[in-house]
Each structure stands twice: as structure tokens, then as C-alpha cells.
Protein backbone atom coordinates (compact mmCIF):
# COMPACT_ATOMS: atom_id res chain seq x y z
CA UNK A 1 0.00 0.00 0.00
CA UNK A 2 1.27 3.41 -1.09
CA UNK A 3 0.71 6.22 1.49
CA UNK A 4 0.84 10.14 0.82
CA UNK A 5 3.16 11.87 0.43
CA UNK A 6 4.94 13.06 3.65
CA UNK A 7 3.16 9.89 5.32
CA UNK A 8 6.11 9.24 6.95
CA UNK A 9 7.40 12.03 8.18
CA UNK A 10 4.04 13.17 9.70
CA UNK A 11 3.67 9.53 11.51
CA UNK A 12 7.68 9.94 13.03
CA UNK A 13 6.56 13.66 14.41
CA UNK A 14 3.35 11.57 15.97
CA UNK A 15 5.43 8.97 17.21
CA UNK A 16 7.84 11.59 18.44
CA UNK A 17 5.31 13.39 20.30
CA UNK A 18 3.21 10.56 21.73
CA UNK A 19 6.47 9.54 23.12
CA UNK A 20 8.02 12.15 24.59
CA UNK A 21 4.33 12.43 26.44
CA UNK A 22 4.73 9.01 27.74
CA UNK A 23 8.57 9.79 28.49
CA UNK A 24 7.95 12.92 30.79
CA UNK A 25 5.46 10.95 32.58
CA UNK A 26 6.90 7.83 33.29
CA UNK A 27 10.57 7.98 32.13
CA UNK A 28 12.21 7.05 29.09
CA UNK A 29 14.12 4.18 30.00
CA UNK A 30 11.72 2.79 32.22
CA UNK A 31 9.01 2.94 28.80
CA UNK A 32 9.85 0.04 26.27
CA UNK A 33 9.37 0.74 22.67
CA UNK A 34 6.19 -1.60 22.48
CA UNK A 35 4.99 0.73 25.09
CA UNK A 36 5.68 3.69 23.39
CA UNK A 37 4.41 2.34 20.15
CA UNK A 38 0.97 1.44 21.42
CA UNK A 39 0.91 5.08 23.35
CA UNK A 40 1.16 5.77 19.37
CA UNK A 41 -1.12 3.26 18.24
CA UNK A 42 0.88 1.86 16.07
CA UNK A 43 3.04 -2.12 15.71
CA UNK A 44 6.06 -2.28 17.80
CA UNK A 45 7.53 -3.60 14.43
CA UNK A 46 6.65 0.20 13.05
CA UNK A 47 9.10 1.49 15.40
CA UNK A 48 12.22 0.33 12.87
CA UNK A 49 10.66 2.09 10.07
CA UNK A 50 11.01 5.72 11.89
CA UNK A 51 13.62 5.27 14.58
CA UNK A 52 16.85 2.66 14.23
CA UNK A 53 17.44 2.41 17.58
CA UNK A 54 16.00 3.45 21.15
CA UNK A 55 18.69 6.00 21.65
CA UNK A 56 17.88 7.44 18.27
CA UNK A 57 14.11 7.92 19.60
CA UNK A 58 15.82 9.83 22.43
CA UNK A 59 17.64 12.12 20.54
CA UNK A 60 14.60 13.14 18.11
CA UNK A 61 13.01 13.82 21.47
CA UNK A 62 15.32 15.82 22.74
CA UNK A 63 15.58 17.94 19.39
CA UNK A 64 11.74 18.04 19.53
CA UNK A 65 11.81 18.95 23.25
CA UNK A 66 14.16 21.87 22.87
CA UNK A 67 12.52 22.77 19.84
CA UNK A 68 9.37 23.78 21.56
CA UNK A 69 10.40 25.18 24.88
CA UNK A 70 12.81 27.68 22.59
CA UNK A 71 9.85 28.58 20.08
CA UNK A 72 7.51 29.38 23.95
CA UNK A 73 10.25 31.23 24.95
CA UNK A 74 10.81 33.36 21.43
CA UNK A 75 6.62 33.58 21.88
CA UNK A 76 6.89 35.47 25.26
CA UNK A 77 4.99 39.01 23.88
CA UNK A 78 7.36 40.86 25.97
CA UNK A 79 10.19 43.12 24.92
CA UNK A 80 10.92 44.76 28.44
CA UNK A 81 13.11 42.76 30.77
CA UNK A 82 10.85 42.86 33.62
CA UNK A 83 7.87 41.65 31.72
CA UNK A 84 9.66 39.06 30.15
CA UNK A 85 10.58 37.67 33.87
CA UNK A 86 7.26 37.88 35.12
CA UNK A 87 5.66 35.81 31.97
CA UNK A 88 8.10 32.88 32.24
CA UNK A 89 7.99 32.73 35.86
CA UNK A 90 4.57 32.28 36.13
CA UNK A 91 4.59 30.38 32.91
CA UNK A 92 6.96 27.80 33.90
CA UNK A 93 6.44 27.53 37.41
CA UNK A 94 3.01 26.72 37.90
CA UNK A 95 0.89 24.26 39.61
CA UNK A 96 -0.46 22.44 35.97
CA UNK A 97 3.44 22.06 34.99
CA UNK A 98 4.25 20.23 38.35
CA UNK A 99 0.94 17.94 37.98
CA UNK A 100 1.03 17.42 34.24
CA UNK A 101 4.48 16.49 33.43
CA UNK A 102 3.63 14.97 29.72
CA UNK A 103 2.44 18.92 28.61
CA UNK A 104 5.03 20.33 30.25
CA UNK A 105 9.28 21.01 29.81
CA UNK A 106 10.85 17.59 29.14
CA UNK A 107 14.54 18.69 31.69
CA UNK A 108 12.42 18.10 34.84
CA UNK A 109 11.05 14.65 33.89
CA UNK A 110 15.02 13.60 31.26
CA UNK A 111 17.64 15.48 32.52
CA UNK A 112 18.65 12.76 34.59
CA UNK A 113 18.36 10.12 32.38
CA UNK A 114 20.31 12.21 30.09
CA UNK A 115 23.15 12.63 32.15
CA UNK A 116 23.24 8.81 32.47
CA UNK A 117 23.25 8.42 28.43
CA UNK A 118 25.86 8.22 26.18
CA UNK A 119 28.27 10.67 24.80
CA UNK A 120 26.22 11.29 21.85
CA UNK A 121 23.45 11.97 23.37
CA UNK A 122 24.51 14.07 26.10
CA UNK A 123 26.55 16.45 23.37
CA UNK A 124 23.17 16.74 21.92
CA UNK A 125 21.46 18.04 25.09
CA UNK A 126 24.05 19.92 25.40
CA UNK A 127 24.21 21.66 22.36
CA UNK A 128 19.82 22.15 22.58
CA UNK A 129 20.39 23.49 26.02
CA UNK A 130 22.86 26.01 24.87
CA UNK A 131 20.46 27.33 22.47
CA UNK A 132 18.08 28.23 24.96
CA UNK A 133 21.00 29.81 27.38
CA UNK A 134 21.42 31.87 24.21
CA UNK A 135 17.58 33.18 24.60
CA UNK A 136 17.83 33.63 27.87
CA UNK A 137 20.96 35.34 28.07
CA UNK A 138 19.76 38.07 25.11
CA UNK A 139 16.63 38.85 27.77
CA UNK A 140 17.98 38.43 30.74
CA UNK A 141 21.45 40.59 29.39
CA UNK A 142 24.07 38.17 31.46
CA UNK A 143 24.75 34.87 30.98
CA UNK A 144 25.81 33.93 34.57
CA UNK A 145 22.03 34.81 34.86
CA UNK A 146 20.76 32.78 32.21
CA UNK A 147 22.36 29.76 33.93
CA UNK A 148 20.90 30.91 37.17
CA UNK A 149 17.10 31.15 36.12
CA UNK A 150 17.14 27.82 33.83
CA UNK A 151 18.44 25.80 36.77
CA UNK A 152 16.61 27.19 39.11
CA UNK A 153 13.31 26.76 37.47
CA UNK A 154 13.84 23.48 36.34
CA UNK A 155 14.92 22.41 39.81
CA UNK A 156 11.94 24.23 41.46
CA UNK A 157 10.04 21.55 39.05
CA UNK A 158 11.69 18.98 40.10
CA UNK A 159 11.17 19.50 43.72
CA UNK A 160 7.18 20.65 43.43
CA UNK A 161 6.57 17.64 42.11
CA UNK A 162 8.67 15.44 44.83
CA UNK A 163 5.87 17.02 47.39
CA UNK A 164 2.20 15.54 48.02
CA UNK A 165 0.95 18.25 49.53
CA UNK A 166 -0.56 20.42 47.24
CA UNK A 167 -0.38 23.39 48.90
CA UNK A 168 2.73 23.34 49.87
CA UNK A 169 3.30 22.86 46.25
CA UNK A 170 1.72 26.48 45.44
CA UNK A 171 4.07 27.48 48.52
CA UNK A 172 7.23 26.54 46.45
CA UNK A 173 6.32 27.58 43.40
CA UNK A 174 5.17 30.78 44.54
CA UNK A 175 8.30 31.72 47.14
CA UNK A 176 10.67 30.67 44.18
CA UNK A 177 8.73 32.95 41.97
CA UNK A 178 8.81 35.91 44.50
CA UNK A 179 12.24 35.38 44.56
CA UNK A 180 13.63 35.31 41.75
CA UNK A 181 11.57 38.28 40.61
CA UNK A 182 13.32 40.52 43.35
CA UNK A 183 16.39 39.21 42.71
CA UNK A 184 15.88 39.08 39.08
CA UNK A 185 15.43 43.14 39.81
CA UNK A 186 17.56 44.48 42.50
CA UNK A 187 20.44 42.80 39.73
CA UNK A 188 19.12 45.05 36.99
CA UNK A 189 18.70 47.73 39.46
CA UNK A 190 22.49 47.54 40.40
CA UNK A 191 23.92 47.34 36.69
């Protein structure tokens, strides 16, 4: 059977996406690839058409990843330094991104299992997370700063979500929020 054309590079981008999902929720290594294919609804024996190996299925998810938290970032309607701040703050670090991992950024749910993956695949990360130190740094106008505000958001993730308590949840994000706002400012304020 002869599909469309672009068939196949529309069902890898499904595949990609249904996976990364199912990855942020549950962990990539911990998901096998007849996992992941079902998520996509698809034959386990599928997955050798799109990807040729596991690790390649990581590393189109970590492309795709970075891919979209750079185009939210480049989305952010603000030009002003201040505003800028504010939206990702209270974009990023928000009660539905701590209880809905699969919609949210893929380094609170990976990074780990990145940093226990090859070579290859940590260059790659790498090289994606640079990228968005790049954004960052333009906005933010320092990139000891830019290093600053992606950990600490990503860690303030990491540690929401580590809590049952779901106010005490709101209580991290919002403290973290708070500040970094004021010391997000009283930086700008001194330069």
C-alpha cells in the first residue's frame, strides 16, 4: 500500500510526540518501545521504520523537546526585561506544569536520564540546552544569569513535584517565583 506523500514524516513527528508524552510521565528508559508504540497506536515492528534504535528515539526527542520550549520562549509578547521575567515565571512555574508532566518542559522529567546516556546523546542536550541559554541570556542581558534562572526553574520543578501536599506545592512555586523576581530586579537595578 502506497501512502501520501509526507506519510512518513508526519507519523515519526506523531510517534515523536506521543512519546516524549509518555517519556515525561513515566521515564524514558523505564518505557519500552512496544509501550511507546501502542501510546502511538501503532506495531512495535513500526518502530524500525522511523527510529533505528531506542537511543535514536531519544535524541529526536530531545531535538523536539528543545525545539518547543525555545519557540515558547521566542513567543513570550514581551520586549521589556521585567515583563519578560514575570511571563516565564509564572509560565513555567506553575501548579499544571508540576501535575502534568507529559504537557510540560521535558529537563524536569530527562535530565537525569540524560546525564546517564551516552556521549552522543549528552553532546546533543548539550548543544539544545545552549540554544536556549542563548535566549535567555539576550533577555535576561548576562549569561551567569541565564544559567541561574534555567536551573533554578527546572529544579523548582523537580522539587514541586517530589511534594504531596498540594499546597505546599503552590508554597514553592510561589516563594521561588517571589524570589527570583526581586532578585531578578535588585540585579538590573544595580547594573
Amino acid at each position: 500500500m502506497r501512502y501520501k506523500e509526507g506519510y512518513k514524516i508526519q507519523k515519526r513527528q506523531e510517534l515523536i510526540a506521543i512519546s516524549g508524552k509518555l517519556a515525561k510521565k513515566q521515564g524514558f528508559y523505564a518505557t519500552g518501545i512496544d509501550r511507546f508504540m501502542k501510546a502511538a497506536g501503532v506495531t512495535s515492528g513500526s518502530f524500525y521504520k522511523h527510529f533505528s534504535s531506542k537511543n535514536d528515539l531519544f535524541k529526536a526527542l530531545i531535538e523536539t523537546e528543545s525545539e518547543r520550549s525555545i519557540r515558547m520562549w521566542w513567543n513570550n509578547p514581551h520586549d521589556n526585561v521585567e515583563d519578560w521575567i514575570d511571563y516565564e515565571l509564572d509560565r513555567y512555574l506553575s501548579l499544571s506544569h508540576v501535575e502534568q508532566p507529559e504537557n510540560g518542559c521535558f529537563l524536569p522529567s530527562l535530565a537525569n536520564e540524560i546525564a546517564q546516556s551516552d556521549r552522543e546523546i549528552r553532546i546533543l542536550h548539550q548543544n539544545e540546552l545552549l540554544r536556549g541559554h542563548a535566549l535567555f541570556s539576550k533577555n535576561l542581558g548576562s549569561e551567569e544569569k541565564a544559567w541561574a534562572m534555567m536551573s533554578q526553574l527546572v529544579g523548582v520543578i523537580l522539587i514541586a513535584r517530589s511534594i504531596e501536599d498540594e499546597n505546599l506545592r503552590i508554597k514553592i512555586l510561589e516563594s521561588n517565583k517571589h524570589m527570583m523576581k526581586q532578585s531578578l530586579k535588585s540585579i538590573q537595578a544595580n547594573n
